[in-house]
PDB file of N, CA and C in Angstrom:
ATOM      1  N   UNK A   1      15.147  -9.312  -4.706  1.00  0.00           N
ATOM      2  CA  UNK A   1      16.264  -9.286  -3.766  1.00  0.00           C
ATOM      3  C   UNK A   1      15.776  -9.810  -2.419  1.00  0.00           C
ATOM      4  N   UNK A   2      16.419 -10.444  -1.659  1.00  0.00           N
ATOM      5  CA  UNK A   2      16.073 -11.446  -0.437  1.00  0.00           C
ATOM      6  C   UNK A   2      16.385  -9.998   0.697  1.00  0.00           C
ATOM      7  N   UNK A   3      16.217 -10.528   1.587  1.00  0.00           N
ATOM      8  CA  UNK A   3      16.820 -10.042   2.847  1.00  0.00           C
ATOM      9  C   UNK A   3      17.663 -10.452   3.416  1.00  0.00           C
ATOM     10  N   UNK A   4      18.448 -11.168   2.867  1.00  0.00           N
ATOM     11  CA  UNK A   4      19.649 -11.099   4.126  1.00  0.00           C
ATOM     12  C   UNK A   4      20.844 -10.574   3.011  1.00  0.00           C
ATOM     13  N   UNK A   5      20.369 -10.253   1.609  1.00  0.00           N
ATOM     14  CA  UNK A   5      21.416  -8.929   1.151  1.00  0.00           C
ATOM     15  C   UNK A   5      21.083  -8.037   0.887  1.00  0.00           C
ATOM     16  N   UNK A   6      20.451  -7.510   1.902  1.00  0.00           N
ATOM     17  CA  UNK A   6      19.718  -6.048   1.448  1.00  0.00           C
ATOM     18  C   UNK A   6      20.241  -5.155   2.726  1.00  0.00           C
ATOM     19  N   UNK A   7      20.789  -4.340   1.851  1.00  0.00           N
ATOM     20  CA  UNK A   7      21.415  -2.848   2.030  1.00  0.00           C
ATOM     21  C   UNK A   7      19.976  -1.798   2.848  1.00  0.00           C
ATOM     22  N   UNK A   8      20.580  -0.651   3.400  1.00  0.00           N
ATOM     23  CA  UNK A   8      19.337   0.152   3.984  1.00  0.00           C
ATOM     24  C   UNK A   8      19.507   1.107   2.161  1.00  0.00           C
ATOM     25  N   UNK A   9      20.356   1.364   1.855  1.00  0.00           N
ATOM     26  CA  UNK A   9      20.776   1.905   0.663  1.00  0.00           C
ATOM     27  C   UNK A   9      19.652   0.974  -0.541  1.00  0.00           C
ATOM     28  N   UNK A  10      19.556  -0.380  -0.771  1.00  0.00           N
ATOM     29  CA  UNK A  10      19.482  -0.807  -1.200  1.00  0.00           C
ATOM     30  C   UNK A  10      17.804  -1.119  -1.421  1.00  0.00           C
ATOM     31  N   UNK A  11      17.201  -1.039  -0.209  1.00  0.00           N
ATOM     32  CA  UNK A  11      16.121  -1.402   0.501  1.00  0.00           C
ATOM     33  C   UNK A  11      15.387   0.278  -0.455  1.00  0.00           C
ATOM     34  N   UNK A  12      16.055   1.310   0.533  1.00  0.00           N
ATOM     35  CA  UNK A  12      15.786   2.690  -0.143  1.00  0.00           C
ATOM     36  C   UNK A  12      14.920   2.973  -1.329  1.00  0.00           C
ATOM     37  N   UNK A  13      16.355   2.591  -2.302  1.00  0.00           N
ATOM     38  CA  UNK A  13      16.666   2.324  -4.063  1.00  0.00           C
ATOM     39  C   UNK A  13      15.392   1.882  -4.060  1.00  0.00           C
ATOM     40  N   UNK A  14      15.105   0.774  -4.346  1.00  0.00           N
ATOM     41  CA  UNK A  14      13.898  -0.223  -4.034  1.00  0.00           C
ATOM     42  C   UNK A  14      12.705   0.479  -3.963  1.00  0.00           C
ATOM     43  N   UNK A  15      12.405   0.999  -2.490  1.00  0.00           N
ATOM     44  CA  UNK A  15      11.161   1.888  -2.480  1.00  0.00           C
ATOM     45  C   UNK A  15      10.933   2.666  -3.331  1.00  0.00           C
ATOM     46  N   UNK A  16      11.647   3.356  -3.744  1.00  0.00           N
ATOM     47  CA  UNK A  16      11.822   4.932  -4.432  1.00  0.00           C
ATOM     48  C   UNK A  16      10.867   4.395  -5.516  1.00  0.00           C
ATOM     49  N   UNK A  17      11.929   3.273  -6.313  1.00  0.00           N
ATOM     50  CA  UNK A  17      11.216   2.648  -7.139  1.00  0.00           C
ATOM     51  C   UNK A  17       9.856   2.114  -7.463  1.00  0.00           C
ATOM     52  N   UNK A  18       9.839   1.498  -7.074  1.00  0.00           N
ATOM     53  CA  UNK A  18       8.087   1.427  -6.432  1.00  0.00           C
ATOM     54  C   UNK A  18       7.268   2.233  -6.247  1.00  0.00           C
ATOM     55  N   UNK A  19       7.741   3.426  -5.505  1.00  0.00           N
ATOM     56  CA  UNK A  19       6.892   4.611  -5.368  1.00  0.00           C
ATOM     57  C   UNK A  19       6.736   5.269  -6.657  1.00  0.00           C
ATOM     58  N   UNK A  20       7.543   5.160  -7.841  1.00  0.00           N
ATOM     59  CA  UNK A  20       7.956   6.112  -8.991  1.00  0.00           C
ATOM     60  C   UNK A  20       6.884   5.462  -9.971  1.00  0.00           C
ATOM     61  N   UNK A  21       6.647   3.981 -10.012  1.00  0.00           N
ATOM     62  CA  UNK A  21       5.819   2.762 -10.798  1.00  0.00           C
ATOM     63  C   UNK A  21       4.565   3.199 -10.645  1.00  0.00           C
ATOM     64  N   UNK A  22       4.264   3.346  -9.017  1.00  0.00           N
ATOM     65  CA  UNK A  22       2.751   3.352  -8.186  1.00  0.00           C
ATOM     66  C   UNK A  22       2.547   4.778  -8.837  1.00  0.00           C
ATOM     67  N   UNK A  23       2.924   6.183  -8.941  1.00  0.00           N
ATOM     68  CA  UNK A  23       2.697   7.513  -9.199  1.00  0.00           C
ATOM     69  C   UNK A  23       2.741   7.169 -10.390  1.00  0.00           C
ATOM     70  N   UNK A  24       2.976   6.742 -11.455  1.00  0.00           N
ATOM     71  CA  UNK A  24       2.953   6.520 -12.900  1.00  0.00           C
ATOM     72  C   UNK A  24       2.469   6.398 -13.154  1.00  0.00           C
ATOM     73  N   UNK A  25       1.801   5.269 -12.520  1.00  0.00           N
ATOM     74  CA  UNK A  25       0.931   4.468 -12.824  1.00  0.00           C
ATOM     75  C   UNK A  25       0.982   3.401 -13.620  1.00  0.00           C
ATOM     76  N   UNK A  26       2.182   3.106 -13.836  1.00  0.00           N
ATOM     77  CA  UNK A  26       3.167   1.602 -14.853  1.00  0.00           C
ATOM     78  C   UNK A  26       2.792   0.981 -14.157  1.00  0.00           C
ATOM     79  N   UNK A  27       2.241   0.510 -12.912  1.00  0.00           N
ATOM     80  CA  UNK A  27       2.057  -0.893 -12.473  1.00  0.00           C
ATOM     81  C   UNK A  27       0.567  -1.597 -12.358  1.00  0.00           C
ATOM     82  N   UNK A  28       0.575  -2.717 -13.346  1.00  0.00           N
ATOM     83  CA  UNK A  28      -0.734  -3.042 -13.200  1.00  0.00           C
ATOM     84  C   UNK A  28      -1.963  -3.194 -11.952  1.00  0.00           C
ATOM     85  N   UNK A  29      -2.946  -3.790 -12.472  1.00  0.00           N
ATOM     86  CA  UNK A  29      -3.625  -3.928 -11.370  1.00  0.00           C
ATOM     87  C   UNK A  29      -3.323  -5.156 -10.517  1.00  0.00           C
ATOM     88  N   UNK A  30      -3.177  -6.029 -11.287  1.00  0.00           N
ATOM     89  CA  UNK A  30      -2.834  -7.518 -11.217  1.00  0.00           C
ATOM     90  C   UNK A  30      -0.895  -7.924 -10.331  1.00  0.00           C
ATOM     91  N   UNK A  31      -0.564  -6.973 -10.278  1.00  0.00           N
ATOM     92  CA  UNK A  31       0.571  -6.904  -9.404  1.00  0.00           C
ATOM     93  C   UNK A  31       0.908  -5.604  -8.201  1.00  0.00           C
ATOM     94  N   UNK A  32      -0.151  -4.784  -8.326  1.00  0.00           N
ATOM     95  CA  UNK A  32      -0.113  -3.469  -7.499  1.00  0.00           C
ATOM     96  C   UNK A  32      -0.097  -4.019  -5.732  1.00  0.00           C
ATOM     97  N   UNK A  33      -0.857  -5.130  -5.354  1.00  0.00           N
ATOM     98  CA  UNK A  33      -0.775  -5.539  -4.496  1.00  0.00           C
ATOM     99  C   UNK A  33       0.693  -5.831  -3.773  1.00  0.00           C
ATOM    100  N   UNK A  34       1.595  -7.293  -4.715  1.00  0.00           N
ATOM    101  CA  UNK A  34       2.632  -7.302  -4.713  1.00  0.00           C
ATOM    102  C   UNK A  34       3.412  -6.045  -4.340  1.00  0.00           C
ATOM    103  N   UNK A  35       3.136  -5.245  -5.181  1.00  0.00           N
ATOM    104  CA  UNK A  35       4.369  -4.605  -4.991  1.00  0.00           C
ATOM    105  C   UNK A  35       4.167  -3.268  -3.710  1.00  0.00           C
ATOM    106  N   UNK A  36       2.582  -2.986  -3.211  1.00  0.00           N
ATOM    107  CA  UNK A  36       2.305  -2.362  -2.051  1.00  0.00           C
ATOM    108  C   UNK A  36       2.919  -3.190  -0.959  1.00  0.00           C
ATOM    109  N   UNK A  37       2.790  -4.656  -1.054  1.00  0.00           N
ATOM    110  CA  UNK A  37       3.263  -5.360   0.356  1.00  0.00           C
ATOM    111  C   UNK A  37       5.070  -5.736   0.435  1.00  0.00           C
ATOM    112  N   UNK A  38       5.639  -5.630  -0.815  1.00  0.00           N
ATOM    113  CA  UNK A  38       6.853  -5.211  -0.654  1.00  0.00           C
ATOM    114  C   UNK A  38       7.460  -3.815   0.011  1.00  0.00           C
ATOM    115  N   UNK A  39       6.646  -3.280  -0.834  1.00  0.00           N
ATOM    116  CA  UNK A  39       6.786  -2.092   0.057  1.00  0.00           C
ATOM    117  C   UNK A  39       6.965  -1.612   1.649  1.00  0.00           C
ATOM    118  N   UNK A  40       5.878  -2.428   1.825  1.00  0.00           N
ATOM    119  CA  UNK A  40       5.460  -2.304   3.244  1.00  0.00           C
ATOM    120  C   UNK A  40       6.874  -3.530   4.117  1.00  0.00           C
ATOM    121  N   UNK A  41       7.229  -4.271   3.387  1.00  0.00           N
ATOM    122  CA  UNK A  41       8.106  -4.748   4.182  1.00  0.00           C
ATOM    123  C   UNK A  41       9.692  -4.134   4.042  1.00  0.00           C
ATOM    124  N   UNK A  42      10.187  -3.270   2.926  1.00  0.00           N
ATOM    125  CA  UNK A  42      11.109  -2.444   2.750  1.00  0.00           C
ATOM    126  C   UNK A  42      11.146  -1.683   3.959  1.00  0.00           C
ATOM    127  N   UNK A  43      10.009  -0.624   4.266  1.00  0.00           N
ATOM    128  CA  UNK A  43       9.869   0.376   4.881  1.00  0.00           C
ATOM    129  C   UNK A  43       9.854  -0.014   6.450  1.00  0.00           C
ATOM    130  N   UNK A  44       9.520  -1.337   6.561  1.00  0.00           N
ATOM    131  CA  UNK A  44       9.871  -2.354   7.344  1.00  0.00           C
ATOM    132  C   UNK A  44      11.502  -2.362   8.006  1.00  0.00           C
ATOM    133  N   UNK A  45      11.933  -3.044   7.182  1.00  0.00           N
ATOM    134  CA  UNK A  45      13.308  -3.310   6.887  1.00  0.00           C
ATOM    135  C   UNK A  45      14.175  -1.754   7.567  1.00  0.00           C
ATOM    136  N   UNK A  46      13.906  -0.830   6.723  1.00  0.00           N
ATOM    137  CA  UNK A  46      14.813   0.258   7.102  1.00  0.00           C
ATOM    138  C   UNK A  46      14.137   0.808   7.796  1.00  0.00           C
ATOM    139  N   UNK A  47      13.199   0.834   9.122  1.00  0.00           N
ATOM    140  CA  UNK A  47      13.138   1.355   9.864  1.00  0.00           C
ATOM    141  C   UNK A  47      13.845   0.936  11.736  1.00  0.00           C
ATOM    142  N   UNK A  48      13.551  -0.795  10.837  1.00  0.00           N
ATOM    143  CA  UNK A  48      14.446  -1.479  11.739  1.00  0.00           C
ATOM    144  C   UNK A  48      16.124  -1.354  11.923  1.00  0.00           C
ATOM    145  N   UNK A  49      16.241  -1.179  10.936  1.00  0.00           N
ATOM    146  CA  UNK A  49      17.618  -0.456  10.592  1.00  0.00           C
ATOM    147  C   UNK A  49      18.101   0.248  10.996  1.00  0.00           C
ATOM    148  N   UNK A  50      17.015   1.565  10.832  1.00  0.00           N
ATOM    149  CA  UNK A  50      17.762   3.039  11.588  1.00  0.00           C
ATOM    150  C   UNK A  50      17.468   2.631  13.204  1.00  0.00           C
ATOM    151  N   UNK A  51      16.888   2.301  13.734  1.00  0.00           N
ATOM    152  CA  UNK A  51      16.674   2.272  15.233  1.00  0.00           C
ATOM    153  C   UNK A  51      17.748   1.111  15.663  1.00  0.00           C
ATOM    154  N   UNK A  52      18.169   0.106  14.728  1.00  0.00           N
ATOM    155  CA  UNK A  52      19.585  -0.723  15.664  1.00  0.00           C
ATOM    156  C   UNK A  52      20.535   0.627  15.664  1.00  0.00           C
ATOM    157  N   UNK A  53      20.749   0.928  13.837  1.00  0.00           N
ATOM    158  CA  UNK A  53      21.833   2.079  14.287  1.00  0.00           C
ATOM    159  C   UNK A  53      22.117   3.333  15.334  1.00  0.00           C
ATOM    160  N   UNK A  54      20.814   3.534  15.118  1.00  0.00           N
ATOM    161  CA  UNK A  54      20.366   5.102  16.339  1.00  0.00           C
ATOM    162  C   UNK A  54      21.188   4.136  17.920  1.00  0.00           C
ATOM    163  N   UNK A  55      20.979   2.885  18.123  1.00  0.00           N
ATOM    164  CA  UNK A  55      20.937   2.326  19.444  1.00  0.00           C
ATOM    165  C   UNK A  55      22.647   1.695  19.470  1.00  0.00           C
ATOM    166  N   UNK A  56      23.187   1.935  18.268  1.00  0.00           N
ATOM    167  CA  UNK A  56      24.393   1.519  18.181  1.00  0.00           C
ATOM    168  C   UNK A  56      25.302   2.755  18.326  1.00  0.00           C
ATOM    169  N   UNK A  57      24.721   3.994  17.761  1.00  0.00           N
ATOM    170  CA  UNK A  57      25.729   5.116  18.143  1.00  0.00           C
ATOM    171  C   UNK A  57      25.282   5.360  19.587  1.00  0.00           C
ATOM    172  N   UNK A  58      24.379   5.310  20.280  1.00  0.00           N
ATOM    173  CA  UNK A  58      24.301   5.897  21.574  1.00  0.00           C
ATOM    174  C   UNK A  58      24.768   5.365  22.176  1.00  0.00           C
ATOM    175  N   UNK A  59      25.160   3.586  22.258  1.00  0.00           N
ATOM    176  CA  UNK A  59      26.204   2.946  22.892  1.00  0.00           C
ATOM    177  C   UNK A  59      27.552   3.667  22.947  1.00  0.00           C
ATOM    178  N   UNK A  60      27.840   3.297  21.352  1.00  0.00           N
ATOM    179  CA  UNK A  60      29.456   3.988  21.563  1.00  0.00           C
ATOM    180  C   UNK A  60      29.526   5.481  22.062  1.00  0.00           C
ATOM    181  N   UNK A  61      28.675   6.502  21.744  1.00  0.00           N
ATOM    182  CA  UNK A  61      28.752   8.056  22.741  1.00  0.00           C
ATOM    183  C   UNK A  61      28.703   7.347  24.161  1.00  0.00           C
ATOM    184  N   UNK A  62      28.134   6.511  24.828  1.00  0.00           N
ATOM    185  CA  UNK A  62      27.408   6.307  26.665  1.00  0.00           C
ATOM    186  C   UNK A  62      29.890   6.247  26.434  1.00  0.00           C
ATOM    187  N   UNK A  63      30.120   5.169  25.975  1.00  0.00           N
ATOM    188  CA  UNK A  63      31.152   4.227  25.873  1.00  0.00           C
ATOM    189  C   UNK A  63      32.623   5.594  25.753  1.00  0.00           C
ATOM    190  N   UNK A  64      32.296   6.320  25.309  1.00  0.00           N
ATOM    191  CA  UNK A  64      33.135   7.143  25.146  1.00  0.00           C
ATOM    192  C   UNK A  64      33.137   8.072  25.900  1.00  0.00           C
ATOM    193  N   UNK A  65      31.774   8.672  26.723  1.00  0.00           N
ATOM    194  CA  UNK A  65      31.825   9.679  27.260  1.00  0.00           C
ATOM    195  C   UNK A  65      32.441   8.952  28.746  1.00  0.00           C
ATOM    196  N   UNK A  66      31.902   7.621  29.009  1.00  0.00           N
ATOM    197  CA  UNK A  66      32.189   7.264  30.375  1.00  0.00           C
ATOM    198  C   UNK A  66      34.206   6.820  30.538  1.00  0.00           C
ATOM    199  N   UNK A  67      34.570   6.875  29.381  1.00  0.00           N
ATOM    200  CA  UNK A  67      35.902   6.851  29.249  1.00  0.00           C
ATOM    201  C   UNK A  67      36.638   8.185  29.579  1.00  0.00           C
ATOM    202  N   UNK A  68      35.884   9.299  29.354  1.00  0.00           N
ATOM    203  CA  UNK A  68      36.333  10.639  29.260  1.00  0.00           C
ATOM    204  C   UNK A  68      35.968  11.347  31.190  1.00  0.00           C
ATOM    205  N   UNK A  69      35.732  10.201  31.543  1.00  0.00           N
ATOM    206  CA  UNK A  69      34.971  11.032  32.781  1.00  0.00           C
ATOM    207  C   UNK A  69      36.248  10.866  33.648  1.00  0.00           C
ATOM    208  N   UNK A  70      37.049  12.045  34.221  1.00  0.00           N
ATOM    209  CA  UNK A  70      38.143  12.263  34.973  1.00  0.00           C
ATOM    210  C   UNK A  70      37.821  11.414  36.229  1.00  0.00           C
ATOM    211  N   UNK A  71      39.031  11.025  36.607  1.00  0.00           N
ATOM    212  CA  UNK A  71      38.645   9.881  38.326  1.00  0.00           C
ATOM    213  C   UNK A  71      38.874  11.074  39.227  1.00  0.00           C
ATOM    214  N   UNK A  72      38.749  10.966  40.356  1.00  0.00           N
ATOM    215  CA  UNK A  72      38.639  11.573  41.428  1.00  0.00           C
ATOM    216  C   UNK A  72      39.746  10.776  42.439  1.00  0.00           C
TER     217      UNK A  72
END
């Protein structure tokens, strides 16, 4: 799956997966790399994620509260 259709949901899914292979131990030696540096760019991905969102709700609260502020 690329990145520019990847879900934080999706991205998630993904890790979990990976993590479930790596503890199994189903994943060879010969691709363990691969799939550590996917990893690492998933965890990537949705961390960048939550911090636009975190920075997108505190906009709209600043946006709402300064709407709510009585005039004088």
């Amino acid at each position: 799956m690329d990145n520019q259709s990847l879900t934080y949901e999706s991205a998630y899914a993904e890790l979990r997966k990976i993590a479930g292979e790596i503890e199994n131990e189903s994943v060879s030696v010969d691709v363990l790399a691969d799939k550590v540096k996917r990893a690492a760019e998933l965890i990537d991905f949705c961390q960048e994620k939550l911090r636009s969102t975190e920075l997108d709700v505190n906009n709209i609260i600043k946006q709402m509260e300064s709407k709510n502020i009585p005039e004088e």
